[in-house]
Protein backbone atom coordinates (compact mmCIF):
# COMPACT_ATOMS: atom_id res chain seq x y z
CA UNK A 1 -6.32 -25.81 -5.10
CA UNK A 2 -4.17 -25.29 -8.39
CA UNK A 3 -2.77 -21.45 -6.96
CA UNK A 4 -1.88 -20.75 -10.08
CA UNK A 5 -4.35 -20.75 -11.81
CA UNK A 6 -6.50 -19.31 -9.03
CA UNK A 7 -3.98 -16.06 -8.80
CA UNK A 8 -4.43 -15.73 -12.79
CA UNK A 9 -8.49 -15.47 -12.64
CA UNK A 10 -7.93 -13.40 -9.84
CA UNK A 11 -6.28 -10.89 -12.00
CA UNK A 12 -8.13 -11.57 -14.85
CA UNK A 13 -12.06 -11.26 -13.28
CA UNK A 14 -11.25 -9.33 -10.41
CA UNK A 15 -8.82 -6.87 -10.69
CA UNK A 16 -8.57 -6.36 -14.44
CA UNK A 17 -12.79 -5.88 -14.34
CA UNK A 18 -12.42 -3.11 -12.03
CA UNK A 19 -10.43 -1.18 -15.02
CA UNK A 20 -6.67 -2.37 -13.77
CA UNK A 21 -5.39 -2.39 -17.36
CA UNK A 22 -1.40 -1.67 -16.94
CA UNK A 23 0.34 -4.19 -18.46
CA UNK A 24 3.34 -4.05 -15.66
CA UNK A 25 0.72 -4.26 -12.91
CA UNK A 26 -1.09 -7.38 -13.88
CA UNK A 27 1.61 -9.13 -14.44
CA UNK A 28 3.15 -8.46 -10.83
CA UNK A 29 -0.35 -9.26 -9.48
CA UNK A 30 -0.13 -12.78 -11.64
CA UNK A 31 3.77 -13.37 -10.18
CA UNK A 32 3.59 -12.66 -6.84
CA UNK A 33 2.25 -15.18 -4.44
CA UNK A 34 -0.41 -13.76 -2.74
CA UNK A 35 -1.27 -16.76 -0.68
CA UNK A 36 2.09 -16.65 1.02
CA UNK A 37 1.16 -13.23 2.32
CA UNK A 38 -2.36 -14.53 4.12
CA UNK A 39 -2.31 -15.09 7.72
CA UNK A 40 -2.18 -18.89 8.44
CA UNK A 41 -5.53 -20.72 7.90
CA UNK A 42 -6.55 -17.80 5.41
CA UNK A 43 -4.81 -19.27 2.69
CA UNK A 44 -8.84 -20.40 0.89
CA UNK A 45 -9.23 -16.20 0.80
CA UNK A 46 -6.35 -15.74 -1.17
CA UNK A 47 -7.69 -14.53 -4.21
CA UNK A 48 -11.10 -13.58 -2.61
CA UNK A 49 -12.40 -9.98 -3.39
CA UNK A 50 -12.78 -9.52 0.14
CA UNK A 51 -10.49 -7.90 3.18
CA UNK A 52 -8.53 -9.96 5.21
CA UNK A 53 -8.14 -9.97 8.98
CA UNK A 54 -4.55 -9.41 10.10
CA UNK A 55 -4.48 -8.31 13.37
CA UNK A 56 -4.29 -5.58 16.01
CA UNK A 57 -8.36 -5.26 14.07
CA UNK A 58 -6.68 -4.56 10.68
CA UNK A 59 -7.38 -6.17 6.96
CA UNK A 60 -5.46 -7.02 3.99
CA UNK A 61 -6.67 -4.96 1.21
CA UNK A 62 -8.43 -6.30 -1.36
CA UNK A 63 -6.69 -7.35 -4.63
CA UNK A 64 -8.88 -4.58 -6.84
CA UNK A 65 -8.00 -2.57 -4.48
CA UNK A 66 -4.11 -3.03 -4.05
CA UNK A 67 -4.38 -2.97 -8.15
CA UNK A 68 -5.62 0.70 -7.93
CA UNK A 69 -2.96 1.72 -6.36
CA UNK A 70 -0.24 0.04 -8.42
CA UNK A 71 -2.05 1.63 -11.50
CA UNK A 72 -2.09 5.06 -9.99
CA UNK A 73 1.22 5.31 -8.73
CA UNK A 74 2.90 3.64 -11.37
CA UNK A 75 6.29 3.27 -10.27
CA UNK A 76 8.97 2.93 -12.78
CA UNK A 77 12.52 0.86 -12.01
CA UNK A 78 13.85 4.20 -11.18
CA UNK A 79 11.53 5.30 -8.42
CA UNK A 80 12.03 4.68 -4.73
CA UNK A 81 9.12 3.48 -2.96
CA UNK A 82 7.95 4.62 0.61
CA UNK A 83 4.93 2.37 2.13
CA UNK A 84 3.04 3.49 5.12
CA UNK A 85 1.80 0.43 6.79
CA UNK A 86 3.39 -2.81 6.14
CA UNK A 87 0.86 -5.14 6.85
CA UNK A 88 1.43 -8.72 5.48
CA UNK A 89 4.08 -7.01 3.30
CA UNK A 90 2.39 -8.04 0.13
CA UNK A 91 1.92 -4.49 -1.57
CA UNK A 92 5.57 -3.80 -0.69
CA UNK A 93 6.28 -6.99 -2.53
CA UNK A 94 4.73 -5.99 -5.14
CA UNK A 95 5.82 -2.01 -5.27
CA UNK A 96 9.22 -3.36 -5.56
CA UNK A 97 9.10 -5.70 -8.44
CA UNK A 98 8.38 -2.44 -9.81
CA UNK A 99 10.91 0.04 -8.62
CA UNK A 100 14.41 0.69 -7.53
CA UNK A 101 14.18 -0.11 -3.81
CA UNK A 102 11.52 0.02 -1.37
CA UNK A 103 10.96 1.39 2.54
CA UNK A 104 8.06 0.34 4.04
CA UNK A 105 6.87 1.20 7.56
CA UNK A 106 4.58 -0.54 10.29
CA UNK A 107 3.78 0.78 14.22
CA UNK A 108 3.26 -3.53 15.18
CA UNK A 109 6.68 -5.00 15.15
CA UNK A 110 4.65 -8.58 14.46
CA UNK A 111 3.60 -7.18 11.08
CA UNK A 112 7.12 -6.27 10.32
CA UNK A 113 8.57 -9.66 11.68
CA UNK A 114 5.94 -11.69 9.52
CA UNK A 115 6.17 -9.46 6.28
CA UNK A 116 10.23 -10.14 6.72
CA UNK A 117 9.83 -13.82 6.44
CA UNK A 118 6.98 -13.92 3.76
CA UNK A 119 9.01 -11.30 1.79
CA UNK A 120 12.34 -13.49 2.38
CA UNK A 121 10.02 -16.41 1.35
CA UNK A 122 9.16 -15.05 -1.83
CA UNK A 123 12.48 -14.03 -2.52
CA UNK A 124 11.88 -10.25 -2.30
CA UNK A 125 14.63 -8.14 -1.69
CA UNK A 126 15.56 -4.76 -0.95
CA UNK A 127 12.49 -4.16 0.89
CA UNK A 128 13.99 -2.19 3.87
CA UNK A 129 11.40 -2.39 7.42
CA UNK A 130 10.96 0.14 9.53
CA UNK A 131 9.27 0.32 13.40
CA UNK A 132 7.56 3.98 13.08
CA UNK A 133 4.16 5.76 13.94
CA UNK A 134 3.71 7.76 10.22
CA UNK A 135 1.24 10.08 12.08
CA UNK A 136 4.20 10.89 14.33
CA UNK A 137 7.12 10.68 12.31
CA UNK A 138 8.13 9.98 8.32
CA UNK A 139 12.12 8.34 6.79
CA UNK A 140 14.31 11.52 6.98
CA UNK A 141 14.19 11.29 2.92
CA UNK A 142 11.82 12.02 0.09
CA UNK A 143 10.39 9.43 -2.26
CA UNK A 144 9.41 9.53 -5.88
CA UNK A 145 6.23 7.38 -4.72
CA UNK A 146 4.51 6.85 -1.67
CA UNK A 147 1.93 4.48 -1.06
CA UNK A 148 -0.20 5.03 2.63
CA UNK A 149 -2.36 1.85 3.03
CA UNK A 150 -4.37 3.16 5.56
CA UNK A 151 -6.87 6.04 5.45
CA UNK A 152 -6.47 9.43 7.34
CA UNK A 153 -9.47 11.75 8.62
CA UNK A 154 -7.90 14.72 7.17
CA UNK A 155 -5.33 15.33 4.51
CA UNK A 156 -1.47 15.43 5.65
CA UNK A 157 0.71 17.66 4.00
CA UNK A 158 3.80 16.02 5.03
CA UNK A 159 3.38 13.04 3.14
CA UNK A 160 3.69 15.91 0.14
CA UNK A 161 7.02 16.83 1.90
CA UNK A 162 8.35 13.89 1.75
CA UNK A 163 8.11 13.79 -2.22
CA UNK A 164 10.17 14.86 -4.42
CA UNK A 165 9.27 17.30 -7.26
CA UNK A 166 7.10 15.42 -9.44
CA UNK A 167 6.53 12.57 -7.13
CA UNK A 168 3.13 10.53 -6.65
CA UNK A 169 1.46 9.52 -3.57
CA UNK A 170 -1.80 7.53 -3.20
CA UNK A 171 -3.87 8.37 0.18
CA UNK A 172 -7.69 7.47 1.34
CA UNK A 173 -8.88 10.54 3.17
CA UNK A 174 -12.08 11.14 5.01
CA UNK A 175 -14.76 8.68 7.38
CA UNK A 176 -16.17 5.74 6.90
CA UNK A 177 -19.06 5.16 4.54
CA UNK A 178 -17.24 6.95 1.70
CA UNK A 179 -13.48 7.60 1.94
CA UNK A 180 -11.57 9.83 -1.18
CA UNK A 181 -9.08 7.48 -2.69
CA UNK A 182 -6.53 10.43 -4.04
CA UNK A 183 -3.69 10.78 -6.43
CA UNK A 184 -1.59 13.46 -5.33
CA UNK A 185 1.16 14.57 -7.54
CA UNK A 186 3.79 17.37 -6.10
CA UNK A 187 4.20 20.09 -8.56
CA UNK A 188 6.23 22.43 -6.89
CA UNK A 189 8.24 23.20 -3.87
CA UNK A 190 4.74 24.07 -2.10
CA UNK A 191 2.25 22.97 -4.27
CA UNK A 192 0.56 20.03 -5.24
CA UNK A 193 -2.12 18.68 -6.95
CA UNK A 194 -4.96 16.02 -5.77
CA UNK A 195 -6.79 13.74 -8.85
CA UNK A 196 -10.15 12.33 -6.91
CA UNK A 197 -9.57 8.46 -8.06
CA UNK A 198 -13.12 6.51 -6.19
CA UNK A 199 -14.74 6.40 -2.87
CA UNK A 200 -13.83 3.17 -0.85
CA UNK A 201 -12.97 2.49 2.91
CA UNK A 202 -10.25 1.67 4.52
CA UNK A 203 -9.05 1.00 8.01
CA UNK A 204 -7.59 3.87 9.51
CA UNK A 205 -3.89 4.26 10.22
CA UNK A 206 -3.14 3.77 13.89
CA UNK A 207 -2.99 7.19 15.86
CA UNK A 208 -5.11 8.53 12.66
CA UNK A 209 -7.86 9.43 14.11
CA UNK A 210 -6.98 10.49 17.69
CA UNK A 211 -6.49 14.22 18.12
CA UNK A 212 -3.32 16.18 17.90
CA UNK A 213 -0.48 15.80 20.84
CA UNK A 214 0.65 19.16 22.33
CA UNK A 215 3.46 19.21 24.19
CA UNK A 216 4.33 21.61 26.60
């Protein structure tokens, strides 16, 4: 398979059909390797339109999909990147040939061990990795953009706190068959506002979906 050229249709008939237009974001999407960021013996779905198993029953996201988000977050080389759930580590790859610096955090240790090495491989750096449960706890820091790749049930105001003023976040929220891909921009100390983007589904972030733990 020529890889090159199958990344560049990828972009051009998948991802820029699907009304990814930003100039910065296709040409990350074209750059990147995506088939170093496949599990082993997925390497043919590369550049398929179609999730990816990864483990522990999660998926890759699909490339019109990981587009989206690149286009509505927009980071700028200024902007620090948080990214809630690692996964292969390809988004974060791509987040942060677009930004300052970016921390991206997984609950599987594997994901973080194998998104280290195909990051390292791909000679992506300043990606920092951290082991943490985002429904649990968040980096004690705010973020101009913050990127959750898995959906939540119900909207979680403390990814807004962990903005700053003016920062973006992109979050799926709601159940499976139509999930609310969202644009939320913080506007004020306590306020913020959400842009309705398109219905999708994603997996749900570990822990997402349990109820609340009360301690006593």
């Amino acid at each position: 398979m020529d890889t090159d050229f199958a990344r560049q249709q990828m972009v051009e008939q998948q991802v820029r059909a699907w009304d990814v237009l930003h100039p910065d974001v296709l040409r990350v999407l074209k750059d990147i390797p995506r088939e170093q960021f496949v599990p082993n013996g997925y390497e043919p779905l590369a550049f398929a339109d179609t999730e990816i198993p990864i483990g522990h029953g999660e998926t890759m996201m699909t490339p019109t999909i990981e587009g989206r988000v690149l286009q509505a977050l927009q980071p700028t080389p200024s902007d620090t990147v948080l990214e809630i759930g690692t996964g292969t580590g390809f988004l974060a790859a791509c987040l942060r040939r677009l930004s300052a610096g970016v921390t991206s955090i997984d609950i599987h240790g594997d994901f973080l061990d194998s998104a280290r090495a195909n990051l390292e491989d791909s000679g992506i750096a300043d990606v920092t990795l951290l082991k943490m449960d985002a429904t649990r706890q968040l980096p004690q820091r705010q973020f101009d953009v913050i990127a959750v790749t898995g959906s939540i049930e119900k909207f979680d105001p403390r990814f807004v706190d962990a903005l700053v003023p003016g920062g973006r976040l992109f979050i799926v929220v709601g159940a499976a068959p139509a999930m609310d891909a969202r644009l939320v921009t913080r506007t004020g100390e306590n306020d913020w506002h959400s842009e309705s983007l398109f219905e999708t589904v994603l997996t749900p972030l570990v822990n997402a979906t349990q109820p609340p733990q009360f301690l006593f």
